[in-house]
Protein backbone atom coordinates (compact mmCIF):
# COMPACT_ATOMS: atom_id res chain seq x y z
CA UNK A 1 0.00 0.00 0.00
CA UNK A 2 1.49 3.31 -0.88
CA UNK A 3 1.74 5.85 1.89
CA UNK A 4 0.34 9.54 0.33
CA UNK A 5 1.99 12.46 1.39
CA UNK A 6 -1.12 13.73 3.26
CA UNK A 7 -0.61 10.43 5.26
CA UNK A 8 3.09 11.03 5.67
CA UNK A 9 2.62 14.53 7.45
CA UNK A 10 -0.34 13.04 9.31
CA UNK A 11 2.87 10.70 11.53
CA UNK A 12 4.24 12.36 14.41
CA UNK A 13 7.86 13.94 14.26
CA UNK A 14 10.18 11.88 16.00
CA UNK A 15 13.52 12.81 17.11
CA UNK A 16 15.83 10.06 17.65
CA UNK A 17 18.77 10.86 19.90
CA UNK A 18 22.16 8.49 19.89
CA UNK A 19 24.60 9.36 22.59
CA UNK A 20 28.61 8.27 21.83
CA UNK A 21 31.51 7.87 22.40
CA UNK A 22 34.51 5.93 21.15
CA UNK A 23 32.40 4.20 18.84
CA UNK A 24 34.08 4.22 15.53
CA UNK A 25 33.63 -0.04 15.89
CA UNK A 26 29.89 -0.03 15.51
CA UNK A 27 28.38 4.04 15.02
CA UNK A 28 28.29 3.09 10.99
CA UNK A 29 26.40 0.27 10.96
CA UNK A 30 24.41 2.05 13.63
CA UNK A 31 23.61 5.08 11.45
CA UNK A 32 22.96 2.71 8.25
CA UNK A 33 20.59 0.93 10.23
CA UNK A 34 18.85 4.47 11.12
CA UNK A 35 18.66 5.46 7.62
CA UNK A 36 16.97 2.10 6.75
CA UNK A 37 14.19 2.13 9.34
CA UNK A 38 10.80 2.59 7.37
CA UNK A 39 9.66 5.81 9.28
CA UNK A 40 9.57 8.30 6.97
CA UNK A 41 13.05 10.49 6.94
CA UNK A 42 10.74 13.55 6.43
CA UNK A 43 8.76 12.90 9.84
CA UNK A 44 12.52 12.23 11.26
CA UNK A 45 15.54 13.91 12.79
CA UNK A 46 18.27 12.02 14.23
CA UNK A 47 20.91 14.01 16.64
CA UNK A 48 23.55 11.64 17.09
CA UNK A 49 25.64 13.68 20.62
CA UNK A 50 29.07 12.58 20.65
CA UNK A 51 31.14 13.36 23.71
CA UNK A 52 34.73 14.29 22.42
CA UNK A 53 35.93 10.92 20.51
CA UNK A 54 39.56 9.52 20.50
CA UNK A 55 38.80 7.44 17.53
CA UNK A 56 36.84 7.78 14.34
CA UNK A 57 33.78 8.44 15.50
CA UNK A 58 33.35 11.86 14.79
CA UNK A 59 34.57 11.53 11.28
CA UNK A 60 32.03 8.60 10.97
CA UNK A 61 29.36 10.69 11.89
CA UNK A 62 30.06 13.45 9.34
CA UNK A 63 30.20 11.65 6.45
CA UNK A 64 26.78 9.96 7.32
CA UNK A 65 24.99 13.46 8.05
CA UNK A 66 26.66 14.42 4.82
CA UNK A 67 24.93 12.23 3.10
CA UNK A 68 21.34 12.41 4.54
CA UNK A 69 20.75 15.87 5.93
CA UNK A 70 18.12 14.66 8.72
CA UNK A 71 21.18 13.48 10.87
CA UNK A 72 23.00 15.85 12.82
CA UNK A 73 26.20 15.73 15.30
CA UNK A 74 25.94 17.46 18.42
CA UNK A 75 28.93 18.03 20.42
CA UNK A 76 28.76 16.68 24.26
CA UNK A 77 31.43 18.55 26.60
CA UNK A 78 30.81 16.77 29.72
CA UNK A 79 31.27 13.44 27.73
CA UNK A 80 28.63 11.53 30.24
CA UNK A 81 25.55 10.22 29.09
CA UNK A 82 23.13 12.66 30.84
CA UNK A 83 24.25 15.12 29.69
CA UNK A 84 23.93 14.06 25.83
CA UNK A 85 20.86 13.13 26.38
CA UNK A 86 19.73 16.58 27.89
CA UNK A 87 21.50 18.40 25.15
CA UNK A 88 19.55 16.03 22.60
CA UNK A 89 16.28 16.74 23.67
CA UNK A 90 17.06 20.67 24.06
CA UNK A 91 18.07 20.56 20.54
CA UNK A 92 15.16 18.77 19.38
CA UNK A 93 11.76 19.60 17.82
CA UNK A 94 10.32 16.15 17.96
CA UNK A 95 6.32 15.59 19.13
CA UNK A 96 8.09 11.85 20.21
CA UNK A 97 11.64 11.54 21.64
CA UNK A 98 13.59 8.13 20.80
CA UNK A 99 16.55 7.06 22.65
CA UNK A 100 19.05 4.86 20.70
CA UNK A 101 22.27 3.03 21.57
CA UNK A 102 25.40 3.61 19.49
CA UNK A 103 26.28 0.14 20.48
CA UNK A 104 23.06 -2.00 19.67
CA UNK A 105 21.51 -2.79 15.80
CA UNK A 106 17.68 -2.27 15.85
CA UNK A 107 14.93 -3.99 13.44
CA UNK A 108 13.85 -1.68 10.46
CA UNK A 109 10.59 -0.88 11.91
CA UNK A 110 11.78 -0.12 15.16
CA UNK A 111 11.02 3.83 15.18
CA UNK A 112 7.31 3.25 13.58
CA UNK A 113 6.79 0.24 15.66
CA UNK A 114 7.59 2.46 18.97
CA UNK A 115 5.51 5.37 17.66
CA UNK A 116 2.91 3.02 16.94
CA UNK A 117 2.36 1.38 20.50
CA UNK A 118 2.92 4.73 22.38
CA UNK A 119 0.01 6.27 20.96
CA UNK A 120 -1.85 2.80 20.56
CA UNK A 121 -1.21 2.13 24.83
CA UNK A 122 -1.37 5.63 25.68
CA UNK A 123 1.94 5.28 26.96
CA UNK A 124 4.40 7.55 28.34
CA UNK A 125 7.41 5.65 27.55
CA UNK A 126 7.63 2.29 25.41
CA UNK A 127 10.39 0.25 24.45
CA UNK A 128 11.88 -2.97 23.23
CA UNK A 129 13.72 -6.39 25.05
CA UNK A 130 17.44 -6.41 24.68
CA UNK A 131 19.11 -9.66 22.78
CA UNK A 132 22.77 -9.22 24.34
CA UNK A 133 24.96 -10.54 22.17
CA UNK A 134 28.67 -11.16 21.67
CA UNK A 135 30.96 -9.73 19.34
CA UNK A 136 32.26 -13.05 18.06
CA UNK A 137 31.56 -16.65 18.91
CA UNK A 138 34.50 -17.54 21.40
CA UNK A 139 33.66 -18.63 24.70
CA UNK A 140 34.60 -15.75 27.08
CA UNK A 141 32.32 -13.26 24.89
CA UNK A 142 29.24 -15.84 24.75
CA UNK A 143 29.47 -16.33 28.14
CA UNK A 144 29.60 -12.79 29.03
CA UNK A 145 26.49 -11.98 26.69
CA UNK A 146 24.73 -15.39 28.58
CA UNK A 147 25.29 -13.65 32.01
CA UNK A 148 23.98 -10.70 31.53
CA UNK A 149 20.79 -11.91 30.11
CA UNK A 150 20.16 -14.57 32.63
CA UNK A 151 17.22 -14.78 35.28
CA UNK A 152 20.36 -15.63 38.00
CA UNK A 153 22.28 -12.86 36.27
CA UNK A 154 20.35 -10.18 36.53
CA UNK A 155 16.70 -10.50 38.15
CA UNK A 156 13.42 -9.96 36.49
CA UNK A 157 14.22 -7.27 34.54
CA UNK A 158 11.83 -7.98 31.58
CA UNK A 159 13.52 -6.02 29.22
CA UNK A 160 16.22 -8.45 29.37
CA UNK A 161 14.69 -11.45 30.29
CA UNK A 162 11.72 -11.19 27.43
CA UNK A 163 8.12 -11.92 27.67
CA UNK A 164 5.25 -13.55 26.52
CA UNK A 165 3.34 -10.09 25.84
CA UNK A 166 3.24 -6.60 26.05
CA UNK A 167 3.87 -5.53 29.81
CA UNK A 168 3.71 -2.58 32.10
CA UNK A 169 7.53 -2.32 33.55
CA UNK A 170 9.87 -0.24 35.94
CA UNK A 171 11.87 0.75 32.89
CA UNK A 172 12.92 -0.24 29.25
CA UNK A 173 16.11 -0.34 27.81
CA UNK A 174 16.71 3.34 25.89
CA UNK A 175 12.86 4.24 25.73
CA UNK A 176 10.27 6.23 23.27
CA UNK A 177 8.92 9.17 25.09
CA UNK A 178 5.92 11.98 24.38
CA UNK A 179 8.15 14.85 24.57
CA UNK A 180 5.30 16.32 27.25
CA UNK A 181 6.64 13.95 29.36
CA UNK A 182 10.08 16.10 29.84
CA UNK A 183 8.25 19.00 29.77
CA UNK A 184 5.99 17.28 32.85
CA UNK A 185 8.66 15.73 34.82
CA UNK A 186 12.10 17.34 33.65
CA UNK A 187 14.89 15.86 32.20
CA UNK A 188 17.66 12.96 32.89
CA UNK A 189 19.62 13.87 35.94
CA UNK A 190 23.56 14.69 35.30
CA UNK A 191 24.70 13.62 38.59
CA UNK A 192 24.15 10.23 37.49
CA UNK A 193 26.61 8.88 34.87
CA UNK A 194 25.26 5.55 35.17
CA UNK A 195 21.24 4.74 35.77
CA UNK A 196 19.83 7.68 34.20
CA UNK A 197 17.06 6.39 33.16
CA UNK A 198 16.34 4.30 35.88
CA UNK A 199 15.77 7.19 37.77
CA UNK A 200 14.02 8.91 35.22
CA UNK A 201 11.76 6.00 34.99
CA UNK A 202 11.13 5.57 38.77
CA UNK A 203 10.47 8.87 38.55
CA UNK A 204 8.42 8.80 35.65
CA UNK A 205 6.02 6.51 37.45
CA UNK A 206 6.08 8.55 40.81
CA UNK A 207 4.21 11.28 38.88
CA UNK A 208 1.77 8.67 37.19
CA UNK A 209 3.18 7.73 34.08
CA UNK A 210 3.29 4.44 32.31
CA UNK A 211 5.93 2.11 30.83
CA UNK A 212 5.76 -0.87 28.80
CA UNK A 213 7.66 -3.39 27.09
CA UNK A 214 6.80 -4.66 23.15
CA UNK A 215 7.91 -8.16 23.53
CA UNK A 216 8.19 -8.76 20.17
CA UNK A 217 10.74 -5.77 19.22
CA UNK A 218 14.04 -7.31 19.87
CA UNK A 219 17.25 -5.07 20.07
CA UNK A 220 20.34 -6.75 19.55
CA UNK A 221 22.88 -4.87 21.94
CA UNK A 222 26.86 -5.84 21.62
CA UNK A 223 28.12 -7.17 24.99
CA UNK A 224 31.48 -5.74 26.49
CA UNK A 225 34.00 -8.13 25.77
CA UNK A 226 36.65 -8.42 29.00
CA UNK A 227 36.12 -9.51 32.43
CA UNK A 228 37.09 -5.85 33.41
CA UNK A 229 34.34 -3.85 31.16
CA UNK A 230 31.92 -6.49 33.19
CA UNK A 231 33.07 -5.85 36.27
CA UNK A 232 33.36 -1.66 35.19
CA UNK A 233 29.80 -1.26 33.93
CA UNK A 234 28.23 -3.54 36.87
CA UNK A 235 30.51 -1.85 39.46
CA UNK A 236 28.78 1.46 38.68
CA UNK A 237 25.81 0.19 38.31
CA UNK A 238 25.23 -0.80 41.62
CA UNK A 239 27.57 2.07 43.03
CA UNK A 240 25.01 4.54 41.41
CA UNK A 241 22.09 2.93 42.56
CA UNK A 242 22.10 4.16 46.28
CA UNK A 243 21.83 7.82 44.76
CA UNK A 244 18.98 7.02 42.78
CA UNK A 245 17.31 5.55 45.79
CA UNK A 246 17.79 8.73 47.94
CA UNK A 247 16.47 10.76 44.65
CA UNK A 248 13.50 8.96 44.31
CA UNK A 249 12.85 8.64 48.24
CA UNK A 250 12.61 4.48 47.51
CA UNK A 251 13.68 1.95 46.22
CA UNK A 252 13.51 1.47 41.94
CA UNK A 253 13.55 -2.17 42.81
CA UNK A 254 13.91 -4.94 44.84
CA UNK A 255 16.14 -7.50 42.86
CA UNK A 256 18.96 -4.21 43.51
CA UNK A 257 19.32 -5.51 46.89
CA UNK A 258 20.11 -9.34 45.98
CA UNK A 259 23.83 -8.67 45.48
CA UNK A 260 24.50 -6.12 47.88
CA UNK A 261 23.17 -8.41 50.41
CA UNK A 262 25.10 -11.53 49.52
CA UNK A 263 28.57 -9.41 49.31
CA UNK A 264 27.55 -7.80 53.01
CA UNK A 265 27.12 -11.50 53.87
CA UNK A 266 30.45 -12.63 52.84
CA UNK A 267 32.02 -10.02 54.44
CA UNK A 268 30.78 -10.43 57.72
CA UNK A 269 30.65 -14.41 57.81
CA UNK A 270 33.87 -15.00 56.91
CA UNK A 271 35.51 -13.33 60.08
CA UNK A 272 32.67 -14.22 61.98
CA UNK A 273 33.06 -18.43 60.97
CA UNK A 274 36.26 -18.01 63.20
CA UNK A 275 34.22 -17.04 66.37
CA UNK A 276 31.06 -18.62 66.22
CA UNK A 277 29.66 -22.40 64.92
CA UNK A 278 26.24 -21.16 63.88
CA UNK A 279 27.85 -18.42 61.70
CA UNK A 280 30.24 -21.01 60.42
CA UNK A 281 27.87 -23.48 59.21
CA UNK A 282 25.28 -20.76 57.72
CA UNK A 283 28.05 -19.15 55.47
CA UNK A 284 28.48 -23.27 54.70
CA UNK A 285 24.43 -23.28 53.86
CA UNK A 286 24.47 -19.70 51.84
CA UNK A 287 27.44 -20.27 49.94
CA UNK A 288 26.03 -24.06 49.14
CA UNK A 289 22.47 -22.62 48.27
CA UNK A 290 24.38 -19.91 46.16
CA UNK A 291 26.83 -22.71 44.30
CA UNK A 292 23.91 -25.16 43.60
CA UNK A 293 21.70 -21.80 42.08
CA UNK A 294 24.90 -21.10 39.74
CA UNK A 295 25.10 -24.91 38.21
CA UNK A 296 21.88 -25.09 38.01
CA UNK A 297 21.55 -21.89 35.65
CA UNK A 298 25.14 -22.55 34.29
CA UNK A 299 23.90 -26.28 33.18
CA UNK A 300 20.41 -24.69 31.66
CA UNK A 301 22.78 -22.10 29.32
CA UNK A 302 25.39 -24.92 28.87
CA UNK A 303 21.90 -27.31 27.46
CA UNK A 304 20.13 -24.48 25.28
CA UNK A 305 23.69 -23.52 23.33
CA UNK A 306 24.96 -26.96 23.16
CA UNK A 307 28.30 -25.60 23.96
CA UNK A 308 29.65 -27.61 26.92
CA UNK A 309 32.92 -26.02 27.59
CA UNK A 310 31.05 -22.68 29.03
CA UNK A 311 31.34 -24.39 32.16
CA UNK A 312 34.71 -23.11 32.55
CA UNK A 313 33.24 -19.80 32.10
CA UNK A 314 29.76 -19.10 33.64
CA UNK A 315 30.17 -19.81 37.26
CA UNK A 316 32.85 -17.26 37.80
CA UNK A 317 31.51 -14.82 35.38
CA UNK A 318 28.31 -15.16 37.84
CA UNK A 319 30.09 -14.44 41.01
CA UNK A 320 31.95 -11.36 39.27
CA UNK A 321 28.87 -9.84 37.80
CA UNK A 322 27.23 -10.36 41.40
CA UNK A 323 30.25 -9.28 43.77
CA UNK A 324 30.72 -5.91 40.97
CA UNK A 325 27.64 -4.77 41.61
CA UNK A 326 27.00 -5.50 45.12
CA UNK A 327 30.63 -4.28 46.16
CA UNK A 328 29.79 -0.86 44.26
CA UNK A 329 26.43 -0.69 45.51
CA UNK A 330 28.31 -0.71 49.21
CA UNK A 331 30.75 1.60 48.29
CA UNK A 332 27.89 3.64 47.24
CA UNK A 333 25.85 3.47 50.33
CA UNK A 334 29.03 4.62 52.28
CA UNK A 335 29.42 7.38 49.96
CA UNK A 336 26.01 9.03 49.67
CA UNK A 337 24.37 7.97 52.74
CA UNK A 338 27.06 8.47 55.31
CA UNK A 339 28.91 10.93 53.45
């Protein structure tokens, strides 16, 4: 069916924001993938907010908006996501704001499909699960990408979990948002450099609003490679999350205080086995509870891929996601509570 032009202007303008940096790896194939979504370029803008680039990136970027006009680059000072995001949305026109990674590929009807179930749920914010996926097939990377998209991993959160239909959540990964809703609640806050839009999100709903996930559009996002970008980005995770909390005057979530609670545990039963049988023999039950939960999910990966020798991987890569975040989310207590 052929889409008149009357019908064309009829489509809200959307204005797709894409914060990066050092991206020169994946911010092509990112922008092609832009270009090729079937939302009309005419109803479309695309700010892509870079923050200072050692790499290619920039250069990337300008030959793409040389080539289709509708994509600009926006220069981010303060490098931090935040604050791209702020200076995205101050920059931008659009009746719907959508949030893109410069490290994730995104099915060619992403933007309409978005649009779409915003107005169709009258929605404040709508968005898509996250495939996690590694950057090539050897075992460290698979495992990596299997960790962070586990049930044991991770928690409930849907967006990374999937589900069987369309859901109200506590947040979405990236997110398609009525610009009203800024103008309602503010913007993303720039003391967080991590969890951003959690906070916006918890926020979001404090003031009434409505998320939801749309199962069926699938986002493949490019896993960190190394055992140190895991333990990095779920370090600050968690070390972040304490401010939120104090923000928002609650919690975002309860699975946030899983790993925080098993590192406390470990710290204080360890020292304490020394002194006292009954703490002796319940850091032997909790860490035998906690072993048996991470074969069990380690042998249900190790069955779905058919790829045996992860078991050399997944256990471990389990405990270090876990102790990152709870150790940060610790350090971040001490920090912004006490201090």
């Amino acid at each position: 069916m052929t889409i008149t032009s009357n019908q064309i202007n009829m489509l809200p303008f959307v204005s797709v924001i894409i914060p990066s940096y050092n991206e020169e790896k994946f911010i092509t194939s990112v922008l092609d993938n832009v270009v090729e979504q079937d939302y009309p370029h005419e109803r479309l803008e695309v700010f892509v907010v870079d923050g200072n680039s050692r790499d290619k990136t920039r250069e990337l970027i300008q030959m793409k908006a040389k080539e289709h006009p509708f994509i600009h680059l926006l220069n981010n000072e303060k490098q931090y996501v935040p604050f791209a995001l702020n200076l995205g949305i101050s920059r931008s026109k659009g009746e719907v704001i959508v949030i893109m990674s410069s490290h994730s590929l995104y099915p060619l009807n992403y933007v309409s499909s978005l649009v779409e179930a915003l107005f169709k749920l009258d929605a404040d914010n709508v968005g898509g699960v996250l495939i996690n996926t590694a950057t090539n097939t050897s075992l460290k990377p698979t495992a990596i990408a299997k960790v962070i998209s586990s049930l044991f991993g991770i928690g409930n959160a849907y967006f990374r979990i999937g589900s069987k239909h369309i859901k109200e959540v506590d947040t979405v990964p990236f997110g398609c948002y009525h610009r009203s809703v800024f103008e309602r609640i503010g913007v993303f806050d720039e003391e967080l450099i991590k969890n951003q839009d959690d906070e916006f999100n918890a926020r979001l709903i404090q003031h009434g609003g409505s998320i939801y996930l749309i199962p069926e559009i699938k986002i493949t996002y490019f896993t960190r490679e190394s055992v140190k970008a895991l333990w990095r980005m779920f370090f600050q995770y968690g070390f972040f999350k304490p401010l939120v909390n104090l923000k928002l005057k609650q919690p975002a979530s309860i699975r946030q205080f899983f790993p925080p609670v098993f590192v406390l545990f470990l710290f204080l039963a360890f020292p304490g086995s020394y002194f006292s049988p009954l703490i002796f023999y319940s850091l032997i039950a909790g860490g035998s509870i906690y072993i048996l939960a991470n074969l069990f999910f380690t042998l249900k990966i190790m069955l779905e891929t058919r790829r045996p020798l992860l078991l050399f991987f997944l256990p471990w890569l389990f405990l270090v996601l876990h102790l990152a975040y709870g150790w940060g989310y610790l350090i971040g207590v001490v920090k912004f509570v006490f201090f």
